[in-house]
N, C-alpha and C. Protein backbone atom coordinates (compact mmCIF):
# COMPACT_ATOMS: atom_id res chain seq x y z
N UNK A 1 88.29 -41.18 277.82
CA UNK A 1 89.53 -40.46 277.70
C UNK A 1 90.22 -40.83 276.39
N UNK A 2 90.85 -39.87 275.58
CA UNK A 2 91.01 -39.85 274.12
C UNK A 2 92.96 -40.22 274.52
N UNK A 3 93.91 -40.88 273.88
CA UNK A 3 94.47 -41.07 273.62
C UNK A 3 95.53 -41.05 272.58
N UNK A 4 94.58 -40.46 271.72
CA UNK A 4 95.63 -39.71 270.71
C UNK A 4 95.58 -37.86 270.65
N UNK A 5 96.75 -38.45 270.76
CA UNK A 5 97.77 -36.86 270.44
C UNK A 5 97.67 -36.02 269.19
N UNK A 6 97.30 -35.02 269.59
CA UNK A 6 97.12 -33.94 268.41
C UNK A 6 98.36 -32.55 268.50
N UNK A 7 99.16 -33.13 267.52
CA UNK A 7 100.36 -32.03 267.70
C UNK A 7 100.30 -30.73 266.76
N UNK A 8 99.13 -30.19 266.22
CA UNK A 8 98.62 -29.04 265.47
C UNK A 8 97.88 -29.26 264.78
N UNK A 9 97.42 -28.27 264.60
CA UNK A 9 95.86 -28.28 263.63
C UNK A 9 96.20 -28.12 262.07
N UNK A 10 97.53 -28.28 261.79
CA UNK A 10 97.69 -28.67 259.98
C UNK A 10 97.18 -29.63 259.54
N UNK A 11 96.46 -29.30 258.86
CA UNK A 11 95.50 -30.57 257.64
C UNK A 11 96.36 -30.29 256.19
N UNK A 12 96.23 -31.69 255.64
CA UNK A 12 96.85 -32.22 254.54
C UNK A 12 95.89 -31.52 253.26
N UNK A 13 96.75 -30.50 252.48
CA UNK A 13 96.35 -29.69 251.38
C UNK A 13 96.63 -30.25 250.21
N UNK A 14 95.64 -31.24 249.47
CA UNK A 14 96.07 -32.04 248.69
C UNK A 14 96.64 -30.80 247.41
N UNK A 15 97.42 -31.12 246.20
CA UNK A 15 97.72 -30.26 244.97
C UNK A 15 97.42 -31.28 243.99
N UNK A 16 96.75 -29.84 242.91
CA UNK A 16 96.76 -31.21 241.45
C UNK A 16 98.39 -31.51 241.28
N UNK A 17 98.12 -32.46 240.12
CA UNK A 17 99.30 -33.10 239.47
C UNK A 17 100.10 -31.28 238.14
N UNK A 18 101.29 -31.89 238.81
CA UNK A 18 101.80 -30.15 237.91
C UNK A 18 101.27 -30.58 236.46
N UNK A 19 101.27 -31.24 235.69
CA UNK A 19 100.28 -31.28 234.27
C UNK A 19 98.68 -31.76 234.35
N UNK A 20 98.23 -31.26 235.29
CA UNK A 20 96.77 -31.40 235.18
C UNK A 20 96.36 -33.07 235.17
N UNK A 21 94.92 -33.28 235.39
CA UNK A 21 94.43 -34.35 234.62
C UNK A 21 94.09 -34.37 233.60
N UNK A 22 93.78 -35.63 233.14
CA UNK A 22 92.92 -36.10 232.07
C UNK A 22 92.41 -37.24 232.21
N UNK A 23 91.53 -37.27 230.90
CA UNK A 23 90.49 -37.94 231.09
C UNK A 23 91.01 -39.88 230.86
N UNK A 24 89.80 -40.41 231.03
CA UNK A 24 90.48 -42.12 231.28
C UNK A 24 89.84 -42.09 229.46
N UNK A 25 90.34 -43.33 229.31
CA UNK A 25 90.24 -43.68 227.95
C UNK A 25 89.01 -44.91 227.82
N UNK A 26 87.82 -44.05 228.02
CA UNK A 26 86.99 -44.66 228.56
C UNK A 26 86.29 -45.79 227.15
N UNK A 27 86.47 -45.58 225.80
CA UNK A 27 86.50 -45.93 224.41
C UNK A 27 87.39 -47.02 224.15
N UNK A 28 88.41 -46.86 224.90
CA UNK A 28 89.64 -47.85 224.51
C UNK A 28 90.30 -47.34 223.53
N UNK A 29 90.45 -46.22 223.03
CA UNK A 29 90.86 -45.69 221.84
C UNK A 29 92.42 -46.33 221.39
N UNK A 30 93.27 -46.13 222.88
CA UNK A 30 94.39 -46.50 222.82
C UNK A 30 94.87 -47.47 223.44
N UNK A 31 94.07 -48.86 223.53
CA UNK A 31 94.26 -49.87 224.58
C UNK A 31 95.30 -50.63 223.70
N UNK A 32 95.13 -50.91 222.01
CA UNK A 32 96.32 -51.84 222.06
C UNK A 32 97.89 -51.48 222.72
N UNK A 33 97.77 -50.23 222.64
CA UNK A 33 99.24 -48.96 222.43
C UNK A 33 99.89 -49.33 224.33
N UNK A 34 98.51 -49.24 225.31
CA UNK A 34 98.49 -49.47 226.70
C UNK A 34 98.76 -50.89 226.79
N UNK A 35 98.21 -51.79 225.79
CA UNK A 35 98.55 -53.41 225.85
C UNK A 35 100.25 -53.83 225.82
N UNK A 36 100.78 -52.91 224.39
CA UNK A 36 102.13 -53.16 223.98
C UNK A 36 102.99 -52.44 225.19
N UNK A 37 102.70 -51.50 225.73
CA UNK A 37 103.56 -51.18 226.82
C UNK A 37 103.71 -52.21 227.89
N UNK A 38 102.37 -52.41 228.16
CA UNK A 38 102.40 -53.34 229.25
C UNK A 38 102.98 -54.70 229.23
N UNK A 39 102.73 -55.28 228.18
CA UNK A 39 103.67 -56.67 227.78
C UNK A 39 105.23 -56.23 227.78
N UNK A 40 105.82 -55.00 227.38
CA UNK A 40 107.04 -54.74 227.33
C UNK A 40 107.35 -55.14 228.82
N UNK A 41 106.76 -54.37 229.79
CA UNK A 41 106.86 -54.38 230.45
C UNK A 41 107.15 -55.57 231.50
N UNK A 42 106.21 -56.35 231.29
CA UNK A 42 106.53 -57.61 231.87
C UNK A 42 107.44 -58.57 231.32
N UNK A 43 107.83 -58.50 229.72
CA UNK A 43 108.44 -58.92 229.15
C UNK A 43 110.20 -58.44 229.85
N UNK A 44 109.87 -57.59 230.25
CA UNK A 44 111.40 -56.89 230.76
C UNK A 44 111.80 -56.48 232.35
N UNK A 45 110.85 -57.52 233.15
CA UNK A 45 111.22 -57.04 234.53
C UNK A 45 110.58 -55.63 235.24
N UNK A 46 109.84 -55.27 234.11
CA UNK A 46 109.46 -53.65 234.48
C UNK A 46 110.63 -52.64 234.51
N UNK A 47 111.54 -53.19 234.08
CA UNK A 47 112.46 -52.15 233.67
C UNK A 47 111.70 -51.36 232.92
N UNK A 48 111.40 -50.30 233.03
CA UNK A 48 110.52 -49.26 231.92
C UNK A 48 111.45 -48.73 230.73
N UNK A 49 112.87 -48.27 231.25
CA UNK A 49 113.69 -48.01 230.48
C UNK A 49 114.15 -47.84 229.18
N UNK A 50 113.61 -49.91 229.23
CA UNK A 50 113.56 -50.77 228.30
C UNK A 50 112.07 -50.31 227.33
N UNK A 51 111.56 -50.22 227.77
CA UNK A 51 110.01 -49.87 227.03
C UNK A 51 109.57 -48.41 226.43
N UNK A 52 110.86 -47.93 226.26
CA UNK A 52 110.58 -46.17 226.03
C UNK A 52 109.94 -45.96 224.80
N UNK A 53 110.22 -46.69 223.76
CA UNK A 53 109.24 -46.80 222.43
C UNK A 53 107.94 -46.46 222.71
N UNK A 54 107.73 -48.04 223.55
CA UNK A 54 106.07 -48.42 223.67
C UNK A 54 105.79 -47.20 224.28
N UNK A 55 106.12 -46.44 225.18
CA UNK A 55 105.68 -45.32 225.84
C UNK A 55 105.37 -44.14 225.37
N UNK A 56 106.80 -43.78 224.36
CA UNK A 56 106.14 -42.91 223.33
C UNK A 56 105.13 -42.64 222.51
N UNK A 57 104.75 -44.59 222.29
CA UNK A 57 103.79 -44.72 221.10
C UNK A 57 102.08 -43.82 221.90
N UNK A 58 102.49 -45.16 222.86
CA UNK A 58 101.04 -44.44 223.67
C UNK A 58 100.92 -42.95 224.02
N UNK A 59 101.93 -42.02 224.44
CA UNK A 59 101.59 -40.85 224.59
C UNK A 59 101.10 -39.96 223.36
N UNK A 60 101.32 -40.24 222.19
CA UNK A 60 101.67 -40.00 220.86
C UNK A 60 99.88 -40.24 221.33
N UNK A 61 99.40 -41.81 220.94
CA UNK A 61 97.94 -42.05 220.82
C UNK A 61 97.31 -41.12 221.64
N UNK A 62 97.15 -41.12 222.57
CA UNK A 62 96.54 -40.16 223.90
C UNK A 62 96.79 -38.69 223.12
N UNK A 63 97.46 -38.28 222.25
CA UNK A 63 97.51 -36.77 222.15
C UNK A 63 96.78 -36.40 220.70
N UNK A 64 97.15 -37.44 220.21
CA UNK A 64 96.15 -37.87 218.76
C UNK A 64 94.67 -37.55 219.05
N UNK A 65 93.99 -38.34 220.27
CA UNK A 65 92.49 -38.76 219.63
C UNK A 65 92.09 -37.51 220.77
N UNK A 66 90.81 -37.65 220.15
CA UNK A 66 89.67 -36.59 220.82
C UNK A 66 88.65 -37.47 221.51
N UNK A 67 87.99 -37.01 222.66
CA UNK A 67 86.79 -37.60 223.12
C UNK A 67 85.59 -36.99 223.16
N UNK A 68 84.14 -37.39 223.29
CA UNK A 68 83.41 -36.57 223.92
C UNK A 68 83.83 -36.01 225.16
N UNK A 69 83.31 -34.22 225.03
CA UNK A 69 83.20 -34.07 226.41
C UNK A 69 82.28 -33.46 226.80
N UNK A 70 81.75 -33.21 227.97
CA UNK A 70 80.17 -32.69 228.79
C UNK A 70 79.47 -31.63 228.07
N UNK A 71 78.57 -31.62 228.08
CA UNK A 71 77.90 -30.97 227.60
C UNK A 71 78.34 -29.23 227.99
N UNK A 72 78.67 -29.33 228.43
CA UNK A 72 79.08 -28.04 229.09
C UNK A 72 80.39 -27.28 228.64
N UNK A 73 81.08 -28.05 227.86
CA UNK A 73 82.69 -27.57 227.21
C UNK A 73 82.37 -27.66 225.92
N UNK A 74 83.65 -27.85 225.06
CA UNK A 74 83.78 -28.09 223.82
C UNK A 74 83.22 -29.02 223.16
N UNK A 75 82.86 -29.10 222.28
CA UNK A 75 82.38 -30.55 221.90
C UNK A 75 83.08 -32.02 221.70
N UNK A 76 84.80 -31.38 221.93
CA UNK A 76 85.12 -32.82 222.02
C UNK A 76 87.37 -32.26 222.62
N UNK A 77 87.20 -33.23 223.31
CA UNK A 77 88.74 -32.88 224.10
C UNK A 77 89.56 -33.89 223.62
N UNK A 78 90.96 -33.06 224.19
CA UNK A 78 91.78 -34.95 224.00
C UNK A 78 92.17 -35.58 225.17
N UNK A 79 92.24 -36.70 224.96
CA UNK A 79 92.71 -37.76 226.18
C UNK A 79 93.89 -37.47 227.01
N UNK A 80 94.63 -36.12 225.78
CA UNK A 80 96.20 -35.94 226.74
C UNK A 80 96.05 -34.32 225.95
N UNK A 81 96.22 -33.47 226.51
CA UNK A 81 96.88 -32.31 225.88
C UNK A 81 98.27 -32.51 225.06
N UNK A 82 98.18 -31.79 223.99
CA UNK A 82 99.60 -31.66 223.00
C UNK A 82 101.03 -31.41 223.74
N UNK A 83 101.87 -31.85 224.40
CA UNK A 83 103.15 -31.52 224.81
C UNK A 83 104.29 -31.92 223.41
N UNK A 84 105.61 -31.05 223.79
CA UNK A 84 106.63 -31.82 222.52
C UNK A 84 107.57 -33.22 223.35
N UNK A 85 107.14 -33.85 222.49
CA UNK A 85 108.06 -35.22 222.83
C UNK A 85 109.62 -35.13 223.89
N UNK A 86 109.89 -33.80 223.35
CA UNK A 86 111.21 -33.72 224.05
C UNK A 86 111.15 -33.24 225.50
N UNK A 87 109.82 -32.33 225.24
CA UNK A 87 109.15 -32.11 226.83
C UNK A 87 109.08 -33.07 227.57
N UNK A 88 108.69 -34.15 227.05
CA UNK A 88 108.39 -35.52 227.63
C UNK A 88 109.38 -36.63 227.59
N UNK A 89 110.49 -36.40 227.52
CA UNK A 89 112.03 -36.54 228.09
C UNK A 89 112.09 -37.48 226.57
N UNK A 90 111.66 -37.56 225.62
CA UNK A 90 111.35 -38.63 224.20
C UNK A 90 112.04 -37.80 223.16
N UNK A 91 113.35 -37.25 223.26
CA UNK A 91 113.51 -36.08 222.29
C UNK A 91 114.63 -37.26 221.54
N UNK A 92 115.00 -38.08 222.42
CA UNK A 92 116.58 -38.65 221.91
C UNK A 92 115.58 -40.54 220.67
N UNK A 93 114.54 -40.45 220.67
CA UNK A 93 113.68 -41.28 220.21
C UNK A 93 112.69 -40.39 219.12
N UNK A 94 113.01 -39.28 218.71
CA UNK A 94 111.98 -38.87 217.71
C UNK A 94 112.86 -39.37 216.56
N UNK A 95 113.97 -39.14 216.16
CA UNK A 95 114.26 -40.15 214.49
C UNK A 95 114.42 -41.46 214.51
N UNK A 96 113.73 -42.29 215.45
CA UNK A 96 113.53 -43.46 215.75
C UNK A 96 114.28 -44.15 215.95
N UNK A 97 115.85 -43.69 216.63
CA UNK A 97 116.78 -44.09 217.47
C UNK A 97 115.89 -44.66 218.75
N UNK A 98 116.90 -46.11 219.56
CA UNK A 98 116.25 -46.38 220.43
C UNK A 98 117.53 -46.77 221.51
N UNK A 99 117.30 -46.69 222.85
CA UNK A 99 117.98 -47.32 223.88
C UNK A 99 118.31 -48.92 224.05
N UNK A 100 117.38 -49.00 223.22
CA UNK A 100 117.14 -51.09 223.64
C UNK A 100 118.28 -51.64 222.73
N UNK A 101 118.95 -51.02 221.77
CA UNK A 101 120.19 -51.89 221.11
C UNK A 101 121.70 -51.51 221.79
């Protein structure tokens, strides 16, 4: 005798992420950029806030480089699709004004 309760037959419809994936940075292309965030980071409680530079920098790297990709696409993608900085809430940090002073 089964014991658990089945209150409808809705199953969980996973969704992509609203900006897609991408690919891992499987090269390291941008690991120091992922390094300096991450030390901010711990350096500051994980306040991220605090680390909005380092964050920029890395998204910046990620939109920069190209990778291989499968044989089956283009001959080479990027790690992040092109968005504008300001899209990416970084608009008040493009003349290299910062929050941290």
């Amino acid at each position: 005798m089964s014991t658990a309760m089945n209150f409808g037959s809705k199953s969980f419809q996973p969704r992509p992420p609203d900006k897609g994936s991408f690919p891992l940075d499987h090269f390291g292309e941008c690991k120091s950029f992922k390094e300096k965030f991450m030390k901010c980071l711990r350096d500051n409680n994980f306040e991220n806030a605090l680390c909005r530079n380092e964050s920029k920098e890395y998204l910046e790297c990620r939109m920069e480089r190209q990778v291989p990709a499968s044989p089956l696409t283009f001959p080479f993608r990027q790690l992040m699709a092109q968005e504008p900085l300001e899209k990416l809430g970084f608009g008040d940090l493009i003349d290299g004004k910062s929050d941290k002073n």
